[in-house]
C-alpha atoms as a PDB file:
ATOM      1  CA  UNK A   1       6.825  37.070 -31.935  1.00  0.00           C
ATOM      2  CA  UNK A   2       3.191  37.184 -31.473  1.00  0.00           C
ATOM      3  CA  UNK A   3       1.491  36.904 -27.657  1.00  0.00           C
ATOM      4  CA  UNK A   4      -2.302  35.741 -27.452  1.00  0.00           C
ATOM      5  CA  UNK A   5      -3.878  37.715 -24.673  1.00  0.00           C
ATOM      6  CA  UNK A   6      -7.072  37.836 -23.100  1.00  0.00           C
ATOM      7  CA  UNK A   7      -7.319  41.266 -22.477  1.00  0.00           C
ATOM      8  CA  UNK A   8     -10.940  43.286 -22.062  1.00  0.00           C
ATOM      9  CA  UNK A   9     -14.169  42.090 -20.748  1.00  0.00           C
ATOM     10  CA  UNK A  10     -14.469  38.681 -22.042  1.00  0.00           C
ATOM     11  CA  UNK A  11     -10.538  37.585 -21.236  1.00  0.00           C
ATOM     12  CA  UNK A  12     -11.635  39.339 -17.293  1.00  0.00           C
ATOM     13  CA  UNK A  13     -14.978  36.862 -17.399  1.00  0.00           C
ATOM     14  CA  UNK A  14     -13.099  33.752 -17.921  1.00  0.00           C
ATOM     15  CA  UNK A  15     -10.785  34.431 -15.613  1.00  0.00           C
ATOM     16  CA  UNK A  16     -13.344  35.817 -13.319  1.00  0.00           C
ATOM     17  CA  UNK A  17     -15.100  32.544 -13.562  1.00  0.00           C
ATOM     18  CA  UNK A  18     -11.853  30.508 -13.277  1.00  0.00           C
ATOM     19  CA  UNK A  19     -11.637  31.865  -9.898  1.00  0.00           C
ATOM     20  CA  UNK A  20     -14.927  31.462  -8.892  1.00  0.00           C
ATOM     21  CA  UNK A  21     -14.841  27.893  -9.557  1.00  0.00           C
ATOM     22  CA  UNK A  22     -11.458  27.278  -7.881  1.00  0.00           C
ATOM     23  CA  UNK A  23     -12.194  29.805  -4.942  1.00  0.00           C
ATOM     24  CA  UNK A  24     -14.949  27.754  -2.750  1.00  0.00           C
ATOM     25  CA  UNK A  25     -11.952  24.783  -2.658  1.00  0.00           C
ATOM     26  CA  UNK A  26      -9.117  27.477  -2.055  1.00  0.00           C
ATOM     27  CA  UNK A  27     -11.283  28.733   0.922  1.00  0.00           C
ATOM     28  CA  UNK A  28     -11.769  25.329   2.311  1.00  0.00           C
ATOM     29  CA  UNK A  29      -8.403  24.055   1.786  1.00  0.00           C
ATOM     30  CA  UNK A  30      -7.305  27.181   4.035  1.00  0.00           C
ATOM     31  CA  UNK A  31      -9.697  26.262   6.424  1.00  0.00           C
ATOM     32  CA  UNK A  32      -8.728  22.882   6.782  1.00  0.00           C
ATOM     33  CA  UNK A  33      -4.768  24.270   7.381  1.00  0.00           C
ATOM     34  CA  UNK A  34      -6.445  26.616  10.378  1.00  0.00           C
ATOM     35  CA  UNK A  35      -8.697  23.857  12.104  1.00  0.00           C
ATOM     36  CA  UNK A  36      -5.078  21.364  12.300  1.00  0.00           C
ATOM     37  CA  UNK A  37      -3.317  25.027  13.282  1.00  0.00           C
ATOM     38  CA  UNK A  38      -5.902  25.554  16.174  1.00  0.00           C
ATOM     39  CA  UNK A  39      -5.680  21.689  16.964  1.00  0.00           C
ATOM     40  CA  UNK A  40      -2.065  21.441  17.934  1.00  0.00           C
ATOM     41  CA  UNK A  41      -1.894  25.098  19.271  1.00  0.00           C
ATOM     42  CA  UNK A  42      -3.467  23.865  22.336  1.00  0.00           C
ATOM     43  CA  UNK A  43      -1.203  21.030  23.070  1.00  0.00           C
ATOM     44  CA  UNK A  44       2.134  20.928  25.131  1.00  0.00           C
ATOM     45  CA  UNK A  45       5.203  20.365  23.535  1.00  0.00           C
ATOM     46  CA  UNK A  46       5.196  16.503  24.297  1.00  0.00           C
ATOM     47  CA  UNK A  47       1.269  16.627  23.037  1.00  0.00           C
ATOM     48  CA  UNK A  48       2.756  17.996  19.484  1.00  0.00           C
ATOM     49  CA  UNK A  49       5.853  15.464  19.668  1.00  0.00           C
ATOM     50  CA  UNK A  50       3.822  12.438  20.285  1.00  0.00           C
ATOM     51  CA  UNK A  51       1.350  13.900  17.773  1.00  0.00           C
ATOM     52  CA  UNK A  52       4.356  14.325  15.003  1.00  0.00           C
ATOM     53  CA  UNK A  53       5.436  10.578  15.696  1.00  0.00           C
ATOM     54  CA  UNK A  54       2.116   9.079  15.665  1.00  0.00           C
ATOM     55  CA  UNK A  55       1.406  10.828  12.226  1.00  0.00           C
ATOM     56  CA  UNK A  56       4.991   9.446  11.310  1.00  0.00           C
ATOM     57  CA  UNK A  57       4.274   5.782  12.278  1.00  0.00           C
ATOM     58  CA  UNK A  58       0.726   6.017  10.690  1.00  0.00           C
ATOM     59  CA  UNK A  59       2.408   6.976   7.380  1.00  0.00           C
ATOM     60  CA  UNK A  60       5.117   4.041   7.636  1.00  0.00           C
ATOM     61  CA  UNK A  61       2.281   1.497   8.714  1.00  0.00           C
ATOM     62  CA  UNK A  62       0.105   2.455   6.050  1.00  0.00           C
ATOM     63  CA  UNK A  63       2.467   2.633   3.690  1.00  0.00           C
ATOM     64  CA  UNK A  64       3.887  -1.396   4.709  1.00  0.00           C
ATOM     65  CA  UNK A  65       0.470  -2.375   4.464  1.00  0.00           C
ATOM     66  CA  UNK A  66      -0.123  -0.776   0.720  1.00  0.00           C
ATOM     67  CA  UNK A  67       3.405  -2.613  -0.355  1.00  0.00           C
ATOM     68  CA  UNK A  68       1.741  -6.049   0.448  1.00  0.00           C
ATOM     69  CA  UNK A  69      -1.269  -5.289  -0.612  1.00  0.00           C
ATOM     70  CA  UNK A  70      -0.436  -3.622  -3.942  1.00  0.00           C
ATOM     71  CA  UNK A  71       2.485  -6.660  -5.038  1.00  0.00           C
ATOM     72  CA  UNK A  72      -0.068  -9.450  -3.562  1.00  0.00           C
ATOM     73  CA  UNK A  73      -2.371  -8.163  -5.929  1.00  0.00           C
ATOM     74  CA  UNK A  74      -5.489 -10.880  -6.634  1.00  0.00           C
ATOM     75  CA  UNK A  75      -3.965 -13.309  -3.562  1.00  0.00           C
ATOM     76  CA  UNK A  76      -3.839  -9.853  -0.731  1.00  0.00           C
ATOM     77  CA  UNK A  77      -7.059  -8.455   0.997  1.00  0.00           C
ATOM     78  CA  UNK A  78      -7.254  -5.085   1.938  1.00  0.00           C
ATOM     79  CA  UNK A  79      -5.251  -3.864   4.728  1.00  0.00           C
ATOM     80  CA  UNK A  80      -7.027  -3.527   8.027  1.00  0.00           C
ATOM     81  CA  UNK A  81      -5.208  -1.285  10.536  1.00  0.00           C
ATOM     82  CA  UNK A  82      -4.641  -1.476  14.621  1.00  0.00           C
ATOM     83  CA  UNK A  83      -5.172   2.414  15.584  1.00  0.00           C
ATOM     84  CA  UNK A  84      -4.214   4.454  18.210  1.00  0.00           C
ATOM     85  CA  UNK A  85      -5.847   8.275  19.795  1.00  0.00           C
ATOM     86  CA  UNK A  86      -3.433  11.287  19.950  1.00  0.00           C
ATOM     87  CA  UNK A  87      -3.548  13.754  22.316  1.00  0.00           C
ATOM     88  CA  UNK A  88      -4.928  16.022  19.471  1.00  0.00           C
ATOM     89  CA  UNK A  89      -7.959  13.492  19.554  1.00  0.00           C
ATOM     90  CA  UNK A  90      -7.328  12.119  16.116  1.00  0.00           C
ATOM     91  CA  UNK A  91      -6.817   8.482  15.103  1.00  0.00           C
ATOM     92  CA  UNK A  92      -3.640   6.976  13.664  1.00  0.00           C
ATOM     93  CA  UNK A  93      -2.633   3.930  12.225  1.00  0.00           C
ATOM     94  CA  UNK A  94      -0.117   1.959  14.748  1.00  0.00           C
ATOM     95  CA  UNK A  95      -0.309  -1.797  13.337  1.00  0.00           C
ATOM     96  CA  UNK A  96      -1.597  -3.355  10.390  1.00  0.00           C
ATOM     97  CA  UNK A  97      -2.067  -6.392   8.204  1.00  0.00           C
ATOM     98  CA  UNK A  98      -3.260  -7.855   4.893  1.00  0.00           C
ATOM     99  CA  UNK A  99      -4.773 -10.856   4.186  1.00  0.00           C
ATOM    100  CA  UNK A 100      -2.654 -12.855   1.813  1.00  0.00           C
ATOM    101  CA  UNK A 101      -4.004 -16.518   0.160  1.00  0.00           C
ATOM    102  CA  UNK A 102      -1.324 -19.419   0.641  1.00  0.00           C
ATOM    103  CA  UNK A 103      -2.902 -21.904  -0.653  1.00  0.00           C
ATOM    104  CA  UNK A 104      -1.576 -24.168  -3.246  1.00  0.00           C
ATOM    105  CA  UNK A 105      -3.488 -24.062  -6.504  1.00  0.00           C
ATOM    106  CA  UNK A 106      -5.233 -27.610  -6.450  1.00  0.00           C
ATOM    107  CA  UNK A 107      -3.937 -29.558  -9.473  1.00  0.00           C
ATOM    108  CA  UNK A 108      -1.965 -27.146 -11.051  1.00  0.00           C
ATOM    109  CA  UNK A 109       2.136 -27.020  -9.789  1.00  0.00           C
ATOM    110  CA  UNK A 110       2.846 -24.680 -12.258  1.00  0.00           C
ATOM    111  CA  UNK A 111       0.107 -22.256 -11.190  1.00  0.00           C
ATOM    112  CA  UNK A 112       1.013 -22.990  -7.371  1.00  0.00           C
ATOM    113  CA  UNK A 113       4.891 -22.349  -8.348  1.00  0.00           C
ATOM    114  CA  UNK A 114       3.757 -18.633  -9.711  1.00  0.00           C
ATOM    115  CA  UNK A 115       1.265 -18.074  -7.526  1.00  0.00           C
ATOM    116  CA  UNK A 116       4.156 -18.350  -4.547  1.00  0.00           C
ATOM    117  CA  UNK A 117       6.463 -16.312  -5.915  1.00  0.00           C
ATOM    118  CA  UNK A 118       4.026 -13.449  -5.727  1.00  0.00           C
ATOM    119  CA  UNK A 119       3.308 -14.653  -2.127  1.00  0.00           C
ATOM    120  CA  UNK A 120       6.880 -14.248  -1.457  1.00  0.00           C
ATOM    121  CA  UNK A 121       7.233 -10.888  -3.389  1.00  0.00           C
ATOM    122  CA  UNK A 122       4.112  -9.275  -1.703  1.00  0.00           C
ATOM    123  CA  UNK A 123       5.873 -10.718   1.969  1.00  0.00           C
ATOM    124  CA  UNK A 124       8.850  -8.776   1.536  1.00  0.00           C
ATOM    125  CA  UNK A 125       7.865  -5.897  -0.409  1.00  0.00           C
ATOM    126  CA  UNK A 126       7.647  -3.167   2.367  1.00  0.00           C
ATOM    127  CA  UNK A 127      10.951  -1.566   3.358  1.00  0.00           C
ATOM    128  CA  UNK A 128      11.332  -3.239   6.418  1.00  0.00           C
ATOM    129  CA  UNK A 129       9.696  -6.799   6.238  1.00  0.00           C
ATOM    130  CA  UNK A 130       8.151  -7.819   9.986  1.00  0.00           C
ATOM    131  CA  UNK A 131       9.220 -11.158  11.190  1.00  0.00           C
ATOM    132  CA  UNK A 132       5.368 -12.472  10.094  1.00  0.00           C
ATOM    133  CA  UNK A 133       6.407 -11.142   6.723  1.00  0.00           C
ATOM    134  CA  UNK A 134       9.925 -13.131   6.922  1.00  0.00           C
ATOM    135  CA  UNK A 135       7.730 -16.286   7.957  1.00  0.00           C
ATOM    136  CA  UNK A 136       4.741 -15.741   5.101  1.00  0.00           C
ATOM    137  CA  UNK A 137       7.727 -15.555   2.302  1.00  0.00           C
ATOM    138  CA  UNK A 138       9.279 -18.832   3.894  1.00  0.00           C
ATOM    139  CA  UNK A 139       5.744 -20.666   4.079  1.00  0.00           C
ATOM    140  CA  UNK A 140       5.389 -19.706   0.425  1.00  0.00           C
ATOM    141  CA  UNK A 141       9.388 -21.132  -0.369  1.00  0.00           C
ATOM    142  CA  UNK A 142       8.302 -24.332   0.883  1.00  0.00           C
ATOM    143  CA  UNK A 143       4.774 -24.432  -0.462  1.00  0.00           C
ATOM    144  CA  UNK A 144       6.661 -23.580  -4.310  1.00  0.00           C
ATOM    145  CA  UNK A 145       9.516 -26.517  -3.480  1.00  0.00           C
ATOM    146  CA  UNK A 146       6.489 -29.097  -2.968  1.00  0.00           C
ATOM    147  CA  UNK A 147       4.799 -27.658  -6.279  1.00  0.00           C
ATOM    148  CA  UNK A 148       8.602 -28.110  -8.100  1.00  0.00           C
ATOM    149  CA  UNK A 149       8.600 -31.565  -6.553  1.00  0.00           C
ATOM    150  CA  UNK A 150       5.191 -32.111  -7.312  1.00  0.00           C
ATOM    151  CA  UNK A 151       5.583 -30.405 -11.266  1.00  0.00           C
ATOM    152  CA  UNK A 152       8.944 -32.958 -11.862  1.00  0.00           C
ATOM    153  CA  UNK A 153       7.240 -35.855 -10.912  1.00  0.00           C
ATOM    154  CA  UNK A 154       4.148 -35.257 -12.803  1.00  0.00           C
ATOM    155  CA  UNK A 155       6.591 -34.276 -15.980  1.00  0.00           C
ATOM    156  CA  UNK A 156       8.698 -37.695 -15.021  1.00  0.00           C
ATOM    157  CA  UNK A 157       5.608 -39.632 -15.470  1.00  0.00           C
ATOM    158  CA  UNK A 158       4.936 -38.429 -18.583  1.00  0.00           C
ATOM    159  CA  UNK A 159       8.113 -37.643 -20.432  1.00  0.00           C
ATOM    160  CA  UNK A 160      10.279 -40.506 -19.049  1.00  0.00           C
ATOM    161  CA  UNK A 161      12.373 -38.329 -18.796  1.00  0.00           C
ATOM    162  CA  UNK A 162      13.621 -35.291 -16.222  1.00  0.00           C
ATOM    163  CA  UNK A 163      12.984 -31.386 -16.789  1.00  0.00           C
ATOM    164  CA  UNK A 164      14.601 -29.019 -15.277  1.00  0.00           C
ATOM    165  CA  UNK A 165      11.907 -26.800 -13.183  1.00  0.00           C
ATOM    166  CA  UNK A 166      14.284 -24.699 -10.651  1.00  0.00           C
ATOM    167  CA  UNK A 167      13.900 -22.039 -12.786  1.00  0.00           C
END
C-alpha cells in the first residue's frame, strides 16, 4: 500500500503556512474564551445563574422567533427582539416577535386559501406556540374559510355546479 507524504522542506512550508493562516483566528478564538472566562469570574454565584438562564431564554426566544420567521417566509418580517442586561453587562434576548402579513390576497381565494395556510404554519411552528401565536393561526383559519366560501361561490357561478374546495 502506498502513503503520499509531505516530508522535507516543501511538505514543512505548506504546513508551515497552513498554520500561519489558521493561527491569527486560533489566537483570537482563545481570546474570546478568556475575555467570557474573566467576565463571569467576577460574578457571585446567583450573577453566573441568572447569567446561564438569561443566555438560555435568549437562545429559546431567538430560536421561536427564527421558526416564524423562517416557515412565514415572503408573508414574516424579521424578528425584532425585547432585551434584557445581565449582571455580566451583556444583552440578551427576553421577548420577541415577527411581523407576519394577514391579509387576504384581493381577488384571488385560491391565493388567499394558500397564502393562510402558511400563516397558520409559520404561527405554530416554534416548539411552544404563545397564545398570540394560537390567535394569528386562528385569524388565518377564518380568513382561509371566507376565501373557501368565497372560491365555491365564485366556482358556483361559473360551473353551475358545486366543487369540492375543503381540501
Amino acid at each position: 500500500m502506498e502513503r503520499a507524504t509531505m516530508e522535507g522542506s516543501v511538505g514543512n512550508e505548506i504546513h508551515r503556512a497552513g498554520w500561519d493562516a489558521v493561527a491569527p483566528l486560533m489566537a483570537a478564538y482563545h481570546q474570546k474564551i478568556a475575555e467570557a472566562r474573566e467576565d463571569s469570574a467576577g460574578l457571585s454565584g446567583p450573577e453566573r445563574k441568572a447569567v446561564s438562564e438569561l443566555r438560555a431564554r435568549d437562545r429559546e426566544v431567538r430560536a421561536h422567533e427564527q421558526a416564524h420567521a423562517t416557515v412565514g417566509g415572503q408573508f414574516a418580517g424579521a424578528p425584532s427582539y425585547t432585551y434584557q442586561t445581565g449582571p455580566d453587562g451583556n444583552r440578551y434576548a427576553i421577548g420577541g416577535e415577527v411581523p407576519i402579513d394577514i391579509s387576504p390576497v384581493e381577488g384571488d381565494p385560491e391565493a388567499t386559501i394558500d397564502k393562510m395556510d402558511q400563516v397558520k404554519a409559520a404561527a405554530l411552528a416554534p416548539a411552544e406556540p404563545s397564545a398570540a401565536d394560537r390567535q394569528v393561526a386562528a385569524l388565518a383559519d377564518a380568513s382561509r374559510a371566507q376565501a373557501v366560501a368565497d372560491l365555491a361561490a365564485l366556482r358556483s357561478a361559473g360551473t353551475g355546479g358545486s366543487v369540492d374546495v375543503t381540501a
